[in-house]
PDB file of N, CA and C in Angstrom:
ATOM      1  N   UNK A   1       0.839  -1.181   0.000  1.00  0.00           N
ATOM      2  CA  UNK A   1       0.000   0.000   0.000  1.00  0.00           C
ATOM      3  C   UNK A   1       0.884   1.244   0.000  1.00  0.00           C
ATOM      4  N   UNK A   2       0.829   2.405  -1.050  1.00  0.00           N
ATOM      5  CA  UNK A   2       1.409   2.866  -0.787  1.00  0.00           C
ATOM      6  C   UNK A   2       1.157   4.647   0.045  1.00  0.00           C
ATOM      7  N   UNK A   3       1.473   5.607   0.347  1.00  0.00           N
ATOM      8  CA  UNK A   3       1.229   6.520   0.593  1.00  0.00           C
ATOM      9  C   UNK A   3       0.439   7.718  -0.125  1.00  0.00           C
ATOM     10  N   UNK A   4      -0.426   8.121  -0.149  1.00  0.00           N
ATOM     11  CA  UNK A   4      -0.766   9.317  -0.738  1.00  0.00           C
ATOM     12  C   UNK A   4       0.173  10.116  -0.859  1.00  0.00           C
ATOM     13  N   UNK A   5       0.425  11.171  -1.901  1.00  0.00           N
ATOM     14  CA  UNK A   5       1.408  12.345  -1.617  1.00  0.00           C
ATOM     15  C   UNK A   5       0.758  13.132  -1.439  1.00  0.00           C
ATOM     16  N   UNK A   6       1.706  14.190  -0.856  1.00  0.00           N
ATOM     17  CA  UNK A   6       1.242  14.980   0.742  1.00  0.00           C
ATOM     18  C   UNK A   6       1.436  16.543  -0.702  1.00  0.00           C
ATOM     19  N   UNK A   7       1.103  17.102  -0.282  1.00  0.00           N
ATOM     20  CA  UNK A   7       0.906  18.459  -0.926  1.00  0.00           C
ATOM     21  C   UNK A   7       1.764  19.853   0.204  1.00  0.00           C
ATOM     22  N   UNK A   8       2.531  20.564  -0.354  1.00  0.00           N
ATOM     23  CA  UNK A   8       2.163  21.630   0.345  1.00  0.00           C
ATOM     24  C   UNK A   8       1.523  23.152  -0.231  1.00  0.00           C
ATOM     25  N   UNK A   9       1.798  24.105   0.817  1.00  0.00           N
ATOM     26  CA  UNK A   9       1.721  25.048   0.298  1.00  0.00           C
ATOM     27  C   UNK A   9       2.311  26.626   0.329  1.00  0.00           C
ATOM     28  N   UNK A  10       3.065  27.046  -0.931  1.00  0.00           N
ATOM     29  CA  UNK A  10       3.871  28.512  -0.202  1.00  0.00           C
ATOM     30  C   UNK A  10       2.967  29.416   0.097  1.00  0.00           C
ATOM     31  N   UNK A  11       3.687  30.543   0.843  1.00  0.00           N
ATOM     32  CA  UNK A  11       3.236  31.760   0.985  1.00  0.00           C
ATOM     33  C   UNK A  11       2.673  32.490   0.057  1.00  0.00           C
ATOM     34  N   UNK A  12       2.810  32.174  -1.114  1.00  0.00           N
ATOM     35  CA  UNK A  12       2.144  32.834  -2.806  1.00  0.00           C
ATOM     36  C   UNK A  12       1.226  32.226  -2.938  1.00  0.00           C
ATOM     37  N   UNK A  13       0.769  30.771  -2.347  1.00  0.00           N
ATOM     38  CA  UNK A  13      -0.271  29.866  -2.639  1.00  0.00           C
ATOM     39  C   UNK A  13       0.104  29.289  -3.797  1.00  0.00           C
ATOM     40  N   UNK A  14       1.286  28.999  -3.621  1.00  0.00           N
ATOM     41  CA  UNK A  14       1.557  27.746  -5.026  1.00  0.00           C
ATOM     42  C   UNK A  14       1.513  26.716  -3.870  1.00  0.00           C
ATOM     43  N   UNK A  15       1.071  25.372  -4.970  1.00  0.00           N
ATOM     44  CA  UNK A  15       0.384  23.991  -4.108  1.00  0.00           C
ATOM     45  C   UNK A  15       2.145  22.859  -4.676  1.00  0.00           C
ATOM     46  N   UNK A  16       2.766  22.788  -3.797  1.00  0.00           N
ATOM     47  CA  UNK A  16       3.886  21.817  -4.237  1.00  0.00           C
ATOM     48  C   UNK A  16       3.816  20.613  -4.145  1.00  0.00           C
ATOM     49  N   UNK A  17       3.538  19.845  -4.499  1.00  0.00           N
ATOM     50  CA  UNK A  17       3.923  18.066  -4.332  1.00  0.00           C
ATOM     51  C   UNK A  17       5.332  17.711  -3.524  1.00  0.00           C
ATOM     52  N   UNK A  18       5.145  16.155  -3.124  1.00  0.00           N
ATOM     53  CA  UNK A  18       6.530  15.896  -3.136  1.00  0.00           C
ATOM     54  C   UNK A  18       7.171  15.466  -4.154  1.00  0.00           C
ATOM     55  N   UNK A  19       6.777  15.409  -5.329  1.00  0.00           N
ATOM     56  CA  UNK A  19       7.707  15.339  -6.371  1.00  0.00           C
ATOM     57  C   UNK A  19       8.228  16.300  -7.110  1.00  0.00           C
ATOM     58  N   UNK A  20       7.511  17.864  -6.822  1.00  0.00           N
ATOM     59  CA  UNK A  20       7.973  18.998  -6.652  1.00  0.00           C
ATOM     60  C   UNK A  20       8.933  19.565  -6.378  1.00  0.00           C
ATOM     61  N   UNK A  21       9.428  19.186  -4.952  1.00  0.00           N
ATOM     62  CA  UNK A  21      10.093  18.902  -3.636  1.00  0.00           C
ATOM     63  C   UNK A  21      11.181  18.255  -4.177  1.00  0.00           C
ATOM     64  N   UNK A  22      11.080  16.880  -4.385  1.00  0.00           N
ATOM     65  CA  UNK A  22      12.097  16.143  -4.789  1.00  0.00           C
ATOM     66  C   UNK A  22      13.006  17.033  -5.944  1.00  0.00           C
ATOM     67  N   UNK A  23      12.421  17.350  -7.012  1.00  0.00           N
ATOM     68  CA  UNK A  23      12.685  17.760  -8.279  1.00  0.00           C
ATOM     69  C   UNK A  23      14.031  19.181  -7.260  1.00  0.00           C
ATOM     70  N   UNK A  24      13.209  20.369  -7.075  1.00  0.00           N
ATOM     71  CA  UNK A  24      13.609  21.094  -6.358  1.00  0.00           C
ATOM     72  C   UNK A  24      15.203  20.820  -5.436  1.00  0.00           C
ATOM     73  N   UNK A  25      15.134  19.713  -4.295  1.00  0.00           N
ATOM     74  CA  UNK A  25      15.863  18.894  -4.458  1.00  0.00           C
ATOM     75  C   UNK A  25      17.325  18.441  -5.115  1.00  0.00           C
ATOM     76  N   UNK A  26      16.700  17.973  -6.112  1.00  0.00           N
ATOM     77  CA  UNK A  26      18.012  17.535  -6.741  1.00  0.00           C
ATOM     78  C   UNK A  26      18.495  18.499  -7.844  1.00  0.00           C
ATOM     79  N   UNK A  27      17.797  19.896  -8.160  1.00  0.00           N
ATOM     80  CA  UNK A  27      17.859  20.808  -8.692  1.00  0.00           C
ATOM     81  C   UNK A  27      19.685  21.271  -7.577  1.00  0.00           C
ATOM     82  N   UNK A  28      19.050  21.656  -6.742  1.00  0.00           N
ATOM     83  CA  UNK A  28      20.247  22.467  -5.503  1.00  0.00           C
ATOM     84  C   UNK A  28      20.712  21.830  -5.243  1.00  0.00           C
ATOM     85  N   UNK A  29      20.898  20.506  -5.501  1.00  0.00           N
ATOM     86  CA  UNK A  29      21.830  19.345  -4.821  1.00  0.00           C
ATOM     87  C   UNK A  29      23.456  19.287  -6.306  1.00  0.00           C
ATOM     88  N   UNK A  30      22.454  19.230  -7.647  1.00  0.00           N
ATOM     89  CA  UNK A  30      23.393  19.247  -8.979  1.00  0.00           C
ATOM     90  C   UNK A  30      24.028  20.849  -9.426  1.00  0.00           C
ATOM     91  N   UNK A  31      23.447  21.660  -8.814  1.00  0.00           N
ATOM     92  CA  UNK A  31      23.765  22.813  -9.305  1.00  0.00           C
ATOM     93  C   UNK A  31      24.920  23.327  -8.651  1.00  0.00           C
ATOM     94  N   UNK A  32      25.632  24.384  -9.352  1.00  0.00           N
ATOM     95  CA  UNK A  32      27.064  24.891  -9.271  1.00  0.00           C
ATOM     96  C   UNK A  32      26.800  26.513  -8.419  1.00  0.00           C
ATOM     97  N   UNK A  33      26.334  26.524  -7.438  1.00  0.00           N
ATOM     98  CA  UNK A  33      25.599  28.188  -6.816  1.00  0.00           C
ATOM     99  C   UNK A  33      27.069  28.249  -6.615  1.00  0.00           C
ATOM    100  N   UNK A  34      27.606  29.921  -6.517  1.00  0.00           N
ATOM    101  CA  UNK A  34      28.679  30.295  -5.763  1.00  0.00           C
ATOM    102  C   UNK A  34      27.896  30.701  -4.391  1.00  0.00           C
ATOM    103  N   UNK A  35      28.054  29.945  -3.309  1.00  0.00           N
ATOM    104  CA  UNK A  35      27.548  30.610  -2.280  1.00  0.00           C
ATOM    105  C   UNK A  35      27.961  31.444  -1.162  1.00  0.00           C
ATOM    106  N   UNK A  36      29.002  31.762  -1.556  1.00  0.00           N
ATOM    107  CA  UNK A  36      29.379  33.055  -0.797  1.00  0.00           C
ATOM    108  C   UNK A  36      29.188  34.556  -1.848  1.00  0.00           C
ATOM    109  N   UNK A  37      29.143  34.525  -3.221  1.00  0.00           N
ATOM    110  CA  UNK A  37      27.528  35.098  -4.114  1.00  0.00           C
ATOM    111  C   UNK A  37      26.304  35.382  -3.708  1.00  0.00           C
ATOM    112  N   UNK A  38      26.371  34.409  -3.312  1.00  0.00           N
ATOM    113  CA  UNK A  38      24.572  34.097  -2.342  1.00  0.00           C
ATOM    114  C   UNK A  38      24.519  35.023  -1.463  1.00  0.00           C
ATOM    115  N   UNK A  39      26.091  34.852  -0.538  1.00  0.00           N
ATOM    116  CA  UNK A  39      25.170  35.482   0.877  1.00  0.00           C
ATOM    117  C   UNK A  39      25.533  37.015   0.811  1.00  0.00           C
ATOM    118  N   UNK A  40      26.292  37.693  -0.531  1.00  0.00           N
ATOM    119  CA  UNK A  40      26.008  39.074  -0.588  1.00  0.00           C
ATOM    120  C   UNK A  40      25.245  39.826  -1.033  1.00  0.00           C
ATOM    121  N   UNK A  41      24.273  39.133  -1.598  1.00  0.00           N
ATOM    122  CA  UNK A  41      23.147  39.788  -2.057  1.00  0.00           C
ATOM    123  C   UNK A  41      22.300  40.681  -1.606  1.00  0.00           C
ATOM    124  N   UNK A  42      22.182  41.651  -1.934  1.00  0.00           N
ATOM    125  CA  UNK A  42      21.189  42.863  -1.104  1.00  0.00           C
ATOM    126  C   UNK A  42      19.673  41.943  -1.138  1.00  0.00           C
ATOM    127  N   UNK A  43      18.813  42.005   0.045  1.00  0.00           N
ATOM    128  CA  UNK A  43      17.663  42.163   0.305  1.00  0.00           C
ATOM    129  C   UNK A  43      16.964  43.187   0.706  1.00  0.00           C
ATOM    130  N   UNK A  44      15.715  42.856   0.371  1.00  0.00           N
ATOM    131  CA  UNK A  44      14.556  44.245   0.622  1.00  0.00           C
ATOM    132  C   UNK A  44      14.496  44.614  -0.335  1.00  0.00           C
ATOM    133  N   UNK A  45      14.242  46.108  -0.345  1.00  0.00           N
ATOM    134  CA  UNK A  45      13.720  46.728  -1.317  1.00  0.00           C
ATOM    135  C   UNK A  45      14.878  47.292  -1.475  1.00  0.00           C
ATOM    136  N   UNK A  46      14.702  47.630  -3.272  1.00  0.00           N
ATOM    137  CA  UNK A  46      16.028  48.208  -3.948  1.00  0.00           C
ATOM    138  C   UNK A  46      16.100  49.857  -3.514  1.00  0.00           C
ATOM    139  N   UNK A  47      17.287  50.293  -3.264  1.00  0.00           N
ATOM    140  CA  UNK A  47      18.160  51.318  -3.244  1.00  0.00           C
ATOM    141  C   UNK A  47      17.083  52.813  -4.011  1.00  0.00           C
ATOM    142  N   UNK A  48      16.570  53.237  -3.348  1.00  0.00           N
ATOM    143  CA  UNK A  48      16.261  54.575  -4.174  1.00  0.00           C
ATOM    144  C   UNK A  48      17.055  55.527  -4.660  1.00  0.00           C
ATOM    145  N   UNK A  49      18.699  55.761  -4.170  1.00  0.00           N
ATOM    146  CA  UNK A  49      19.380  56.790  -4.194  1.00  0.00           C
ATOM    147  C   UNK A  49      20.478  55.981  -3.777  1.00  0.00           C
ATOM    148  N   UNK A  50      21.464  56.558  -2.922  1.00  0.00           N
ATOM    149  CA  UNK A  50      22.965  56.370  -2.788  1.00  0.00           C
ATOM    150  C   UNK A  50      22.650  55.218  -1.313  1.00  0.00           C
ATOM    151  N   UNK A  51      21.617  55.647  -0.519  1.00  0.00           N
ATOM    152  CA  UNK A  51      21.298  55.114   0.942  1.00  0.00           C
ATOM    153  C   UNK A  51      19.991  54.401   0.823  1.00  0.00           C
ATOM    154  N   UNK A  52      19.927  53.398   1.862  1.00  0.00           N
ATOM    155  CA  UNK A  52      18.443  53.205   2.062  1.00  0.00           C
ATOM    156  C   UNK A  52      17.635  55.053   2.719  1.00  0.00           C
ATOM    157  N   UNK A  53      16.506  54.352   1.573  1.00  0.00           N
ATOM    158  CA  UNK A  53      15.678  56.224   2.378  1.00  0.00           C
ATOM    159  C   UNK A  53      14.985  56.108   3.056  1.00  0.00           C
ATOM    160  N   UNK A  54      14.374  56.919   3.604  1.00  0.00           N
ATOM    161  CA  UNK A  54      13.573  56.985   5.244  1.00  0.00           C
ATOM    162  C   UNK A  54      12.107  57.648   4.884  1.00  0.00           C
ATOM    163  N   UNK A  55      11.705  56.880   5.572  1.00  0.00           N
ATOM    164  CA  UNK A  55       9.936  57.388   4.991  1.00  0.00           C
ATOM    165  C   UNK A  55       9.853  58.782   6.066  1.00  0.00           C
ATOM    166  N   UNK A  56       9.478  59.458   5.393  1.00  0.00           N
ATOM    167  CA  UNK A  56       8.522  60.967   5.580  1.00  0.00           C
ATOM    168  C   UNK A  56       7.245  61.389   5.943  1.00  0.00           C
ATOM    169  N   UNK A  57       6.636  61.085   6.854  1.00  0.00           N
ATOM    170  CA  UNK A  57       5.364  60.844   7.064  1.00  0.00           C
ATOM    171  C   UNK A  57       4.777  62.375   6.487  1.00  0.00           C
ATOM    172  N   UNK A  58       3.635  63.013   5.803  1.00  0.00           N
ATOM    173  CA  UNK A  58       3.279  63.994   5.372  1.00  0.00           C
ATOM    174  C   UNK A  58       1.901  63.965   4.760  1.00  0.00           C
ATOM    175  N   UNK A  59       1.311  64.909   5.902  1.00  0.00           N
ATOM    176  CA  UNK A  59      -0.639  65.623   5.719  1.00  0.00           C
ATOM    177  C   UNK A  59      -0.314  66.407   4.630  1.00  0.00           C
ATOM    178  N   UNK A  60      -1.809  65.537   3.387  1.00  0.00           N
ATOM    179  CA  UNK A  60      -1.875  66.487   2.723  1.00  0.00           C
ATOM    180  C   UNK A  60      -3.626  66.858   2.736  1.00  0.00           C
ATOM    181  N   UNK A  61      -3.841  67.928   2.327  1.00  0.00           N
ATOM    182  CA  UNK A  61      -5.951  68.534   2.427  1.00  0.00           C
ATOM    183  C   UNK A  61      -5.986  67.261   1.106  1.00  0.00           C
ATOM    184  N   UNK A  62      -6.807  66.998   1.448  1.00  0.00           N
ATOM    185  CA  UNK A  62      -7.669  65.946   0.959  1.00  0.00           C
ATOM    186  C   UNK A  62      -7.861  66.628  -0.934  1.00  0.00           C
ATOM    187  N   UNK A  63      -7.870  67.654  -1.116  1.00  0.00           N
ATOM    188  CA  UNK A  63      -7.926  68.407  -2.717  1.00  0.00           C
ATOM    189  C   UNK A  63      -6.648  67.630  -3.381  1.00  0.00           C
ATOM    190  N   UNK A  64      -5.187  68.638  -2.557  1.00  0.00           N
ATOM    191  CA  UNK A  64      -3.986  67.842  -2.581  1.00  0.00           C
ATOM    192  C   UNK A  64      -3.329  66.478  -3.034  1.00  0.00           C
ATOM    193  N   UNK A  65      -4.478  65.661  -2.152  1.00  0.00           N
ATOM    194  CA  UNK A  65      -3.975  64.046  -2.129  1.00  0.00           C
ATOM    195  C   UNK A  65      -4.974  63.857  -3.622  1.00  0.00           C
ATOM    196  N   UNK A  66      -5.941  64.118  -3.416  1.00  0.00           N
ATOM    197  CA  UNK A  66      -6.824  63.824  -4.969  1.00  0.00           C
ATOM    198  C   UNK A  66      -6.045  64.260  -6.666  1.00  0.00           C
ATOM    199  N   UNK A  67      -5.338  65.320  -6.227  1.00  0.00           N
ATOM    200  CA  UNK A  67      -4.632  65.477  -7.237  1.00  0.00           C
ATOM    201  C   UNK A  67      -3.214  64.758  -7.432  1.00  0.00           C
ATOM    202  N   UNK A  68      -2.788  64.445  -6.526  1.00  0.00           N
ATOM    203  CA  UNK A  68      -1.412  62.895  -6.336  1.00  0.00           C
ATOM    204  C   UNK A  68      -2.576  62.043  -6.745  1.00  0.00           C
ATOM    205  N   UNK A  69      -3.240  61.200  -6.569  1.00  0.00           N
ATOM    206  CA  UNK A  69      -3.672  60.079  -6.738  1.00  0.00           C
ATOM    207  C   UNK A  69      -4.061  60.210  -8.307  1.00  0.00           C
ATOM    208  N   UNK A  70      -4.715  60.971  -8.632  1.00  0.00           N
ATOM    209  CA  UNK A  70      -5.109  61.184 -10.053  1.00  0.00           C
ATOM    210  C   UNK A  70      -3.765  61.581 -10.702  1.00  0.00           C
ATOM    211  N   UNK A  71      -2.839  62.358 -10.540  1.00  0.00           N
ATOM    212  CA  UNK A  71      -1.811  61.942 -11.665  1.00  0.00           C
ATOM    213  C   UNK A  71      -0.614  61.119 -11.497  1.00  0.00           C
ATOM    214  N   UNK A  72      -1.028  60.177 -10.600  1.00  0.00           N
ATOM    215  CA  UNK A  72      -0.391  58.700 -10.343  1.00  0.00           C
ATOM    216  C   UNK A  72      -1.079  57.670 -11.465  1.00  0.00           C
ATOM    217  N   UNK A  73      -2.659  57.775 -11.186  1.00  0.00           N
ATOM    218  CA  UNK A  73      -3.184  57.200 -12.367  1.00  0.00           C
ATOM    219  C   UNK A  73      -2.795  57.398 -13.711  1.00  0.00           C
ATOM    220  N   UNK A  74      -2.758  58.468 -13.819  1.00  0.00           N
ATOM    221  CA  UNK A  74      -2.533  58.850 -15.224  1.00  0.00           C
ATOM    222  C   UNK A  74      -1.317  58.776 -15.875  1.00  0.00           C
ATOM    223  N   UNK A  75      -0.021  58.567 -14.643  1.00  0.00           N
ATOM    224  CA  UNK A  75       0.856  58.424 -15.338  1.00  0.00           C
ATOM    225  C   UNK A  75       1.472  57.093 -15.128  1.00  0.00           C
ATOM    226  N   UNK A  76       0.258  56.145 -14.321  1.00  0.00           N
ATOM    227  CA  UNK A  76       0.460  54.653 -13.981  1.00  0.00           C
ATOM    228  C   UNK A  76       1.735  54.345 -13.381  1.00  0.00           C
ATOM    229  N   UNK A  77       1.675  55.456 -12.286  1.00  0.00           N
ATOM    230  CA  UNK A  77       3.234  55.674 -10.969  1.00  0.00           C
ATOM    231  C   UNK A  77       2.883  55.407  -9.699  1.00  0.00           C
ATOM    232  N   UNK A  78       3.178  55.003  -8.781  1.00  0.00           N
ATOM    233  CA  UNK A  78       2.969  55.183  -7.665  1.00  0.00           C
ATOM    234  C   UNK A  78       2.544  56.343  -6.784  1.00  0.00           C
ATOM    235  N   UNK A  79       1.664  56.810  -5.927  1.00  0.00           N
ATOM    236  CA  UNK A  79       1.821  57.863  -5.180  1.00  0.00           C
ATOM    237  C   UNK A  79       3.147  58.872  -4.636  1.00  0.00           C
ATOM    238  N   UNK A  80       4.305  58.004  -4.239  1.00  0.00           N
ATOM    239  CA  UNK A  80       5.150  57.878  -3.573  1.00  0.00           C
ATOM    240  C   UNK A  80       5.963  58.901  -4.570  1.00  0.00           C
ATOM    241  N   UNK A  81       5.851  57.731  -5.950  1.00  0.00           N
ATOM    242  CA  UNK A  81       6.532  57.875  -6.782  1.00  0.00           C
ATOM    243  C   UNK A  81       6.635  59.851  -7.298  1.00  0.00           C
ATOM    244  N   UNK A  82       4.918  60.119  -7.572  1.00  0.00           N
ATOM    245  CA  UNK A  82       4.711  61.322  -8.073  1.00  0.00           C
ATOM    246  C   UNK A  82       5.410  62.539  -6.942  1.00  0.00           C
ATOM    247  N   UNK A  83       5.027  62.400  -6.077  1.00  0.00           N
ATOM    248  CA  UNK A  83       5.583  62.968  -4.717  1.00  0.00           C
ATOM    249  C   UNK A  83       7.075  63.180  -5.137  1.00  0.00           C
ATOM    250  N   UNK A  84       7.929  62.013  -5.090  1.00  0.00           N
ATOM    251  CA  UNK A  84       9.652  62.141  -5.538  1.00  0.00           C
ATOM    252  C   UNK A  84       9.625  63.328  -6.348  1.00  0.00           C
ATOM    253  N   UNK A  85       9.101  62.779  -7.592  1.00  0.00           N
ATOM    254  CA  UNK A  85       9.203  63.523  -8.929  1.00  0.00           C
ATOM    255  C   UNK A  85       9.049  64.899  -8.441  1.00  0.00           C
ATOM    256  N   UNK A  86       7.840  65.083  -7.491  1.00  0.00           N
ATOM    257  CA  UNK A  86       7.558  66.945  -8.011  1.00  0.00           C
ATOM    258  C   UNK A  86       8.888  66.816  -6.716  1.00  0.00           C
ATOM    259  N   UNK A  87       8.729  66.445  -5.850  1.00  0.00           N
ATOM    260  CA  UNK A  87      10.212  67.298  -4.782  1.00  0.00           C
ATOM    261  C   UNK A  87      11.279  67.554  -5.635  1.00  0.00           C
ATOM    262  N   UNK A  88      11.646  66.279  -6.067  1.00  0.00           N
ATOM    263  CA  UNK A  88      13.172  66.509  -6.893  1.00  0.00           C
ATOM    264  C   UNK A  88      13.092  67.891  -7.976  1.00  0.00           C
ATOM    265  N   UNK A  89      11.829  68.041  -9.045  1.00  0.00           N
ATOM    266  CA  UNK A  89      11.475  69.444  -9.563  1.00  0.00           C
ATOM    267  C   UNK A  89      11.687  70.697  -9.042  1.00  0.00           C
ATOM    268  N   UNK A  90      11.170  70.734  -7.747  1.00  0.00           N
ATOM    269  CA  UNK A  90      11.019  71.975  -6.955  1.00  0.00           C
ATOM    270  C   UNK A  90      12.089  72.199  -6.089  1.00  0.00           C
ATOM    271  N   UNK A  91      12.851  71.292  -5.545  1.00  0.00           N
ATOM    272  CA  UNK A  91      14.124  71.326  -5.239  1.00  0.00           C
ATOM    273  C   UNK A  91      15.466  71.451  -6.228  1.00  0.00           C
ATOM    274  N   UNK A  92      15.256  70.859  -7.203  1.00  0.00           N
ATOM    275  CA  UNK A  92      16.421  71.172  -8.485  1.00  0.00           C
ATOM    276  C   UNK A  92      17.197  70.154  -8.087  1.00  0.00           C
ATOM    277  N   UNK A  93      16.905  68.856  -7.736  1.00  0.00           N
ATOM    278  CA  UNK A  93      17.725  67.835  -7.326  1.00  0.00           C
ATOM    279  C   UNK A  93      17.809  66.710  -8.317  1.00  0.00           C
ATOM    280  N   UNK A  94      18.591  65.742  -8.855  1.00  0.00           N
ATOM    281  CA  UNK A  94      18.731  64.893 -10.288  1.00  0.00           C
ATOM    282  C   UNK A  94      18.015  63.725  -9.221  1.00  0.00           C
TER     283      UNK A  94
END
């Protein structure tokens, strides 16, 4: 008799098998990683500038924020993003 296979599941909601698993497995078992490559790799979120940057907390009147949000849409950017843009403008900063 043999076993059912067992399923799992990631954090993305992909459904893995154990033959998934296995595969996976012998994937990292045959492969040539440099792993001291590996362990310099930046994590998180990528670099905006020269430093990690520091969030800015900032009230805007509700007119204000409607006009960020609408030409975020329009220019299919982030909020965050439009915000950068006009500072760096109005500051004269690259």
């Amino acid at each position: 008799m043999t076993t059912p296979e067992q399923t799992y599941t990631t954090p993305a909601g992909r459904v893995l098998t154990d033959a998934d698993l296995d595969a996976i497995s012998n994937e990292v078992e045959h492969a040539d990683y440099d792993v001291e490559e590996l362990k310099t790799r930046r994590r998180g979120r990528p670099l905006l500038g020269s430093a990690p940057a520091e969030v800015v907390p900032v009230r805007l009147d509700p007119e204000l924020k409607s006009a960020v949000d609408a030409r975020a849409r329009i220019d299919h950017l982030t909020t965050s993003e439009v915000i950068r843009r006009a500072l760096r403008k109005y500051l004269d900063v690259a």
